[in-house]
PDB file of N, CA and C in Angstrom:
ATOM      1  N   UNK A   1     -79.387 165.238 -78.252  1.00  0.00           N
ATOM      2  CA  UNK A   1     -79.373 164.285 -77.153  1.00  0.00           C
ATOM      3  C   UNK A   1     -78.943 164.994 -75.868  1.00  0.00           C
ATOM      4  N   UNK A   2     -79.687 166.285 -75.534  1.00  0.00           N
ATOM      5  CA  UNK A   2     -79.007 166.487 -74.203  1.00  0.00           C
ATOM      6  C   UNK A   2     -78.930 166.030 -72.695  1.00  0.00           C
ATOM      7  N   UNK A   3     -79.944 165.153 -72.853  1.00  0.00           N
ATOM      8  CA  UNK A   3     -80.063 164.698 -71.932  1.00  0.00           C
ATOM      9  C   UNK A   3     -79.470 162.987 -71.674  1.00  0.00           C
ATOM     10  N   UNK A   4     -78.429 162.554 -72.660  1.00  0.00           N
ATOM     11  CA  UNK A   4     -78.046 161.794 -72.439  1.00  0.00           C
ATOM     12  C   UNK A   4     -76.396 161.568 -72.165  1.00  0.00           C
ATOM     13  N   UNK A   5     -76.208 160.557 -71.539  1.00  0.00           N
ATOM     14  CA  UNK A   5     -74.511 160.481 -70.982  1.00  0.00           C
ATOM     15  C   UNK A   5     -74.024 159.711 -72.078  1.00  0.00           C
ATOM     16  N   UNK A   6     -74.254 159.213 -72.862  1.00  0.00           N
ATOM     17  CA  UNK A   6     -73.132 158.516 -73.585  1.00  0.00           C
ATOM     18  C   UNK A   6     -72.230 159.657 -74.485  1.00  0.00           C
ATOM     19  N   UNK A   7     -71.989 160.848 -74.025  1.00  0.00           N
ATOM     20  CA  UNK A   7     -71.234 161.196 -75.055  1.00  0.00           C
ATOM     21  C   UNK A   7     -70.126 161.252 -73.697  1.00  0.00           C
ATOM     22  N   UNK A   8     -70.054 161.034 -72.370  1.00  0.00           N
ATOM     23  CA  UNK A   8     -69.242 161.350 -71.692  1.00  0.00           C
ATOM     24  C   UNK A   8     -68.317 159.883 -71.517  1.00  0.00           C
ATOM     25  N   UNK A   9     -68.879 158.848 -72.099  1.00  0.00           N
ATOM     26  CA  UNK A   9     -68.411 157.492 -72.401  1.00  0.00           C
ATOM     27  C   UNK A   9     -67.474 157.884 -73.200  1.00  0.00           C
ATOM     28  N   UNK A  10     -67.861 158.805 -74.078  1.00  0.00           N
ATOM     29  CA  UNK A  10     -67.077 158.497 -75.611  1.00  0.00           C
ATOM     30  C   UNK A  10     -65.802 159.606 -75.440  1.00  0.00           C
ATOM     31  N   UNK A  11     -65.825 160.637 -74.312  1.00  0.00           N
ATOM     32  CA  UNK A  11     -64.813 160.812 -74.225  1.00  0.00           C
ATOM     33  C   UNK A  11     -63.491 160.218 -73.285  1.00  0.00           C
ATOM     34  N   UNK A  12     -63.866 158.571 -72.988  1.00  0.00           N
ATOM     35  CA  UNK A  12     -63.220 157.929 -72.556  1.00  0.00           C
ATOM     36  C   UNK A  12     -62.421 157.064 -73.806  1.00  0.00           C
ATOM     37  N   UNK A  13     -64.038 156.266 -74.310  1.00  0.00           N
ATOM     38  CA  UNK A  13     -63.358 154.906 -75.272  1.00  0.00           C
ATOM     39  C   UNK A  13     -64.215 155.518 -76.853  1.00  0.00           C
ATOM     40  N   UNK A  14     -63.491 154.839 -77.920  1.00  0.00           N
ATOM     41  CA  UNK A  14     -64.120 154.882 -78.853  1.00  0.00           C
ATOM     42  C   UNK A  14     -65.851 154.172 -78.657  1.00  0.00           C
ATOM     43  N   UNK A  15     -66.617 154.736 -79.705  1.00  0.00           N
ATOM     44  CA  UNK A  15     -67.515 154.057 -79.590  1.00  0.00           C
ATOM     45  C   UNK A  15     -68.946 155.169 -80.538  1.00  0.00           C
ATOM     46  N   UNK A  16     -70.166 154.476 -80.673  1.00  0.00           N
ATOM     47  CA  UNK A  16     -71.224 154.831 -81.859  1.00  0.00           C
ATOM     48  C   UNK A  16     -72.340 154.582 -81.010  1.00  0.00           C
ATOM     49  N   UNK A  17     -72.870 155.589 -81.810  1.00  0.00           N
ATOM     50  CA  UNK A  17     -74.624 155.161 -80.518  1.00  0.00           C
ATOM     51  C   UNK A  17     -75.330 155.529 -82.308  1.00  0.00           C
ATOM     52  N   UNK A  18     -76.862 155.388 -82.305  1.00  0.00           N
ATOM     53  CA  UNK A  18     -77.690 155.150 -82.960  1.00  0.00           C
ATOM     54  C   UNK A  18     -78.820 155.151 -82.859  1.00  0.00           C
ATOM     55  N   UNK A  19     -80.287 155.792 -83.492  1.00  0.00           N
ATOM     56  CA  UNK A  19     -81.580 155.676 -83.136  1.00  0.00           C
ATOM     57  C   UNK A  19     -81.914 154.718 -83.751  1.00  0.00           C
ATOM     58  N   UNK A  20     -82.716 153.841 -83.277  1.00  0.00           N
ATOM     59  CA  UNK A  20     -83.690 152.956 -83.817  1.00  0.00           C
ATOM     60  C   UNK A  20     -84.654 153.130 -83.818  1.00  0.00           C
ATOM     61  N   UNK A  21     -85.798 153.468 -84.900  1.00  0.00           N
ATOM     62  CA  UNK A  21     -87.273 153.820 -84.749  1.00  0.00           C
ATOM     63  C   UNK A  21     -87.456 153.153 -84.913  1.00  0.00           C
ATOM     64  N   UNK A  22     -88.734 152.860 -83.635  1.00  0.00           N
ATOM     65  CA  UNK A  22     -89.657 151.945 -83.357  1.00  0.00           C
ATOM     66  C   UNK A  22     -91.207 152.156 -82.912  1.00  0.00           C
ATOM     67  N   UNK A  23     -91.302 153.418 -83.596  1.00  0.00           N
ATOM     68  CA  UNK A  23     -92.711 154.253 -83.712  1.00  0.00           C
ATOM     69  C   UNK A  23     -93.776 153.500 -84.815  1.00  0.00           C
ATOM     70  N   UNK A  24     -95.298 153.806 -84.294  1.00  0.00           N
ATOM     71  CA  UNK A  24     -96.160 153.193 -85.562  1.00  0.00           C
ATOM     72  C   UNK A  24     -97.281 154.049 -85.223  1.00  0.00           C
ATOM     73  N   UNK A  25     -98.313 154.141 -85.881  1.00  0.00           N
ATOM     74  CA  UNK A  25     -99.749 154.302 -86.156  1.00  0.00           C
ATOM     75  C   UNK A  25    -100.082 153.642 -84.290  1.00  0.00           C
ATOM     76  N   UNK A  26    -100.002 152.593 -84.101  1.00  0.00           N
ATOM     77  CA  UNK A  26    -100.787 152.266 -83.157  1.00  0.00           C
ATOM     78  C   UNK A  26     -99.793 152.694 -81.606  1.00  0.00           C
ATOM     79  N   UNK A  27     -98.420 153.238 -81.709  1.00  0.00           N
ATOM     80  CA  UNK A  27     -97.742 153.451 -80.683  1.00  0.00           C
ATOM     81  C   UNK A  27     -97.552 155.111 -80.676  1.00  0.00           C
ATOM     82  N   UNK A  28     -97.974 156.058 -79.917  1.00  0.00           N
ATOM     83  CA  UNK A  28     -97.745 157.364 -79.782  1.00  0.00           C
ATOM     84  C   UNK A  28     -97.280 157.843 -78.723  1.00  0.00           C
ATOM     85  N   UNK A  29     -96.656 156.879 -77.940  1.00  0.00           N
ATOM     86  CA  UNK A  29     -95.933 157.379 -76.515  1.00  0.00           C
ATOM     87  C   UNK A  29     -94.944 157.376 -76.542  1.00  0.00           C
ATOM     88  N   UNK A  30     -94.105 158.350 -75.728  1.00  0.00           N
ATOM     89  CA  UNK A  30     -92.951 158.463 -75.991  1.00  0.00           C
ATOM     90  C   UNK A  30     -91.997 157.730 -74.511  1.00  0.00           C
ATOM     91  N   UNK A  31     -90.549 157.579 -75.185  1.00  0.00           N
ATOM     92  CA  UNK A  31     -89.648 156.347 -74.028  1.00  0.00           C
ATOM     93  C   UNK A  31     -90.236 157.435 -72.643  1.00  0.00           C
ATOM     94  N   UNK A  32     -89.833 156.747 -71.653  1.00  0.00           N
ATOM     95  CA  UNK A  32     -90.334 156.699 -69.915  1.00  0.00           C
ATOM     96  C   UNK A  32     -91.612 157.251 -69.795  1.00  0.00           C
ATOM     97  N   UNK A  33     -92.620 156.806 -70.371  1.00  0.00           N
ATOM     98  CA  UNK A  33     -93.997 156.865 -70.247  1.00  0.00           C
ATOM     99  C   UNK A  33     -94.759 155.635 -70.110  1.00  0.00           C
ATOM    100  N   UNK A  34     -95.676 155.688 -69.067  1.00  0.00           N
ATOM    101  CA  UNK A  34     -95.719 154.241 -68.874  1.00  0.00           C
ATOM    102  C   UNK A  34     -96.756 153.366 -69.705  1.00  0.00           C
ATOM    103  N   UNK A  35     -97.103 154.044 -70.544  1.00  0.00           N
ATOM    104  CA  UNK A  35     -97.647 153.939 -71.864  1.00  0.00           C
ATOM    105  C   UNK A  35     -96.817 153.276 -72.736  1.00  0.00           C
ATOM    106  N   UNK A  36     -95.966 153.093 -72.707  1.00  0.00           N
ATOM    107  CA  UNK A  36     -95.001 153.364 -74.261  1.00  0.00           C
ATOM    108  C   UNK A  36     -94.978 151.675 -74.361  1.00  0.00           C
ATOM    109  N   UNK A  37     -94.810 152.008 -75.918  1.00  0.00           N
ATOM    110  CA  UNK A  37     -94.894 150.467 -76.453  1.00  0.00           C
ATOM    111  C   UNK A  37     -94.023 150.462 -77.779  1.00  0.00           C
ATOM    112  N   UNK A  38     -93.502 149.726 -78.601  1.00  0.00           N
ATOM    113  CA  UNK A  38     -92.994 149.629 -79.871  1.00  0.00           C
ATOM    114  C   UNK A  38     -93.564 148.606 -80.732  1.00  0.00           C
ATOM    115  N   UNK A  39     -93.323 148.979 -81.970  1.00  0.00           N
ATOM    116  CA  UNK A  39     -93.238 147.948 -83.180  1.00  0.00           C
ATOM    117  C   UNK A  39     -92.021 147.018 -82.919  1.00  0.00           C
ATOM    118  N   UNK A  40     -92.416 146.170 -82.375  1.00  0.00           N
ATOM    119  CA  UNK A  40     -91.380 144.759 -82.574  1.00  0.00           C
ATOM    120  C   UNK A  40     -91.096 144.488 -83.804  1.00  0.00           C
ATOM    121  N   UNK A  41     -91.594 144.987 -84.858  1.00  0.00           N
ATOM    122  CA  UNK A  41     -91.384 144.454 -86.451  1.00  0.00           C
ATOM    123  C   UNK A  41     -89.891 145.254 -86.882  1.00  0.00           C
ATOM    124  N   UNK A  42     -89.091 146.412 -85.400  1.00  0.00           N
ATOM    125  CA  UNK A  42     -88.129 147.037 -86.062  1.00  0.00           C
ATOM    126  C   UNK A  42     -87.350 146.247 -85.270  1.00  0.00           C
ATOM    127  N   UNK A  43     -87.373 145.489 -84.501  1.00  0.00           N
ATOM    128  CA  UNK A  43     -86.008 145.042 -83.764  1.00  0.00           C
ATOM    129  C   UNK A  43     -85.429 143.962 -84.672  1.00  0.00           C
ATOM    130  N   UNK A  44     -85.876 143.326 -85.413  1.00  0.00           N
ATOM    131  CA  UNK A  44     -84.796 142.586 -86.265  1.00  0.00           C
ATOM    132  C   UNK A  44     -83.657 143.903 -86.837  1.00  0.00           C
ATOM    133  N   UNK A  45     -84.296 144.865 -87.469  1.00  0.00           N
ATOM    134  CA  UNK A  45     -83.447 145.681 -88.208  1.00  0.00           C
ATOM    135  C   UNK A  45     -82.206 146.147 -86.623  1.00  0.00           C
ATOM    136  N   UNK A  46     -82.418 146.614 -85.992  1.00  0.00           N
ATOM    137  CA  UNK A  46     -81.277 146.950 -84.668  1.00  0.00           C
ATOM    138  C   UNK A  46     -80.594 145.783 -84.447  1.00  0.00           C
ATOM    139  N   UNK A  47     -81.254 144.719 -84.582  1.00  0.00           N
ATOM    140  CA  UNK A  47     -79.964 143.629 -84.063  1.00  0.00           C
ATOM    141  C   UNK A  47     -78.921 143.329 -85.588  1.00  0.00           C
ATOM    142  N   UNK A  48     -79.494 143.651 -86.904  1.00  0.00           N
ATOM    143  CA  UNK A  48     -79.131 142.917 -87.723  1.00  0.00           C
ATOM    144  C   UNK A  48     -77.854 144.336 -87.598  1.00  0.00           C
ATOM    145  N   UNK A  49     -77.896 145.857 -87.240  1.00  0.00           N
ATOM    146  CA  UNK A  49     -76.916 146.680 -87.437  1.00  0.00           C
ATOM    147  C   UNK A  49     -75.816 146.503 -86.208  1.00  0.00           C
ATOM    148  N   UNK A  50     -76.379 145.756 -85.291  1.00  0.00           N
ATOM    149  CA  UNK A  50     -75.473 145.122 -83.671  1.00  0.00           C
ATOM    150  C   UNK A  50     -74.665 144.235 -84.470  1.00  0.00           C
ATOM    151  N   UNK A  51     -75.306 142.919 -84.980  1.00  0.00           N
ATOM    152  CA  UNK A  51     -74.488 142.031 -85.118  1.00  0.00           C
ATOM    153  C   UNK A  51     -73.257 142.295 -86.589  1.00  0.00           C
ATOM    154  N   UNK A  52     -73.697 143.793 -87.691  1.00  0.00           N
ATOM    155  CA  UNK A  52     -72.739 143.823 -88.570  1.00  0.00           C
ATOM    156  C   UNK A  52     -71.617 144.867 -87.989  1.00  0.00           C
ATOM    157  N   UNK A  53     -72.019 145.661 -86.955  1.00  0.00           N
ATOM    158  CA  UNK A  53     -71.264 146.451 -86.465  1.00  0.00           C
ATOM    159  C   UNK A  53     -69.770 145.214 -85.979  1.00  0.00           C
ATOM    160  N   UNK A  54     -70.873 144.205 -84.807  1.00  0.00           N
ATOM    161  CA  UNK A  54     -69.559 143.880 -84.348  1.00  0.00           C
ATOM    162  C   UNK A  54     -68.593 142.988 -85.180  1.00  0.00           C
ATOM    163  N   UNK A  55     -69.046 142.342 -86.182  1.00  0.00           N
ATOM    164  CA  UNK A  55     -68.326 141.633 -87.661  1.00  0.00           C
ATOM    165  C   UNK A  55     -67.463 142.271 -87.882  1.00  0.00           C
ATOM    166  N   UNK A  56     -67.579 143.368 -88.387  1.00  0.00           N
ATOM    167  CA  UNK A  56     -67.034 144.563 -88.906  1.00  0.00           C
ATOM    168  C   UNK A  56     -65.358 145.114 -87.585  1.00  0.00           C
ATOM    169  N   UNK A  57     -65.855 145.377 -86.756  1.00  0.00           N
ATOM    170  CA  UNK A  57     -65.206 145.465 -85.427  1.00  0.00           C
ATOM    171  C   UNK A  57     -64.036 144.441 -85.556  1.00  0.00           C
ATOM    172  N   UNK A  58     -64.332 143.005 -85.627  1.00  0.00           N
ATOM    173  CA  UNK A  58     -63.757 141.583 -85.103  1.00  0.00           C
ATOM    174  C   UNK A  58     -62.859 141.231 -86.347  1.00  0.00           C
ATOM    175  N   UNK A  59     -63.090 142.176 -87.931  1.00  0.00           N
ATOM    176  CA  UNK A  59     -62.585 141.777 -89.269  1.00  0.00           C
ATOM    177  C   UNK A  59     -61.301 142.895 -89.447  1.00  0.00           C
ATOM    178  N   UNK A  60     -61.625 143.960 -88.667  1.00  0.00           N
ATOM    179  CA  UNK A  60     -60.788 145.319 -88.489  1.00  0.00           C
ATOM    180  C   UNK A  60     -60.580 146.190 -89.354  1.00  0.00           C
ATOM    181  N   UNK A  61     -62.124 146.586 -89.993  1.00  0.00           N
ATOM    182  CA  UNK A  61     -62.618 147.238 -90.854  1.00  0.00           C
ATOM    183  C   UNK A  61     -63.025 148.507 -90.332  1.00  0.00           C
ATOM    184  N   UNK A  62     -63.081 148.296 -89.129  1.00  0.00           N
ATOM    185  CA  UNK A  62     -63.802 149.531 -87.821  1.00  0.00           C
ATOM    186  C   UNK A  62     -62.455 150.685 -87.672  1.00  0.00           C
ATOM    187  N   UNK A  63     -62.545 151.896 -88.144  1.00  0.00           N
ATOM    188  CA  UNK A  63     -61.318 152.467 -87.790  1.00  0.00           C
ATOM    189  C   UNK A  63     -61.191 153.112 -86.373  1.00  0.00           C
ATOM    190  N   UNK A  64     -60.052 152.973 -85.301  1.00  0.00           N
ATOM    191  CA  UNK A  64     -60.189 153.251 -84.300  1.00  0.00           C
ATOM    192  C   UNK A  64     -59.998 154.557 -83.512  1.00  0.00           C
ATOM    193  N   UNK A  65     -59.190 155.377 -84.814  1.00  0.00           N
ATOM    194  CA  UNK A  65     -58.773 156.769 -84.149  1.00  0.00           C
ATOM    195  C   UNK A  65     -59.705 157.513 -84.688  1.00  0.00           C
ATOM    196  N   UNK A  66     -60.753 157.834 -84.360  1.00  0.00           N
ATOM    197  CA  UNK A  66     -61.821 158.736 -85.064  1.00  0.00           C
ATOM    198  C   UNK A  66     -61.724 160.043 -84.494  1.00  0.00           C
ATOM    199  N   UNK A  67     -60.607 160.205 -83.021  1.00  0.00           N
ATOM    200  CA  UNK A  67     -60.216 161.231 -82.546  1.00  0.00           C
ATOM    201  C   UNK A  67     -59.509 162.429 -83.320  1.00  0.00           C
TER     202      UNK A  67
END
């Protein structure tokens, strides 16, 4: 990921990042192309790992010093 900032987040607060593939047969463009499109058939799966992450978080199962 070099080209991304969230690791300069994370040396603030705890926190997890994650890929979600959302590639298919009929989508071959890649993110900031103005082409690009996804399989909507994967976004249930990303929200269903959002909404157990934050369960998980709110139950205090999430450990916080990963430092």
């Amino acid at each position: 990921m070099g080209a991304e900032d969230f690791g300069c987040f994370m040396e603030l607060v705890p926190g997890a990042m994650f890929a979600l593939g959302t590639g298919s047969e009929s989508f071959q463009c890649h993110l900031h192309n103005p082409d690009f499109g996804l399989d909507e058939s994967s976004l249930p799966i990303g929200a269903a790992i959002f909404a157990e992450t934050a369960l998980r978080y709110l139950r205090g199962s999430i450990n916080h010093s990963m430092k």
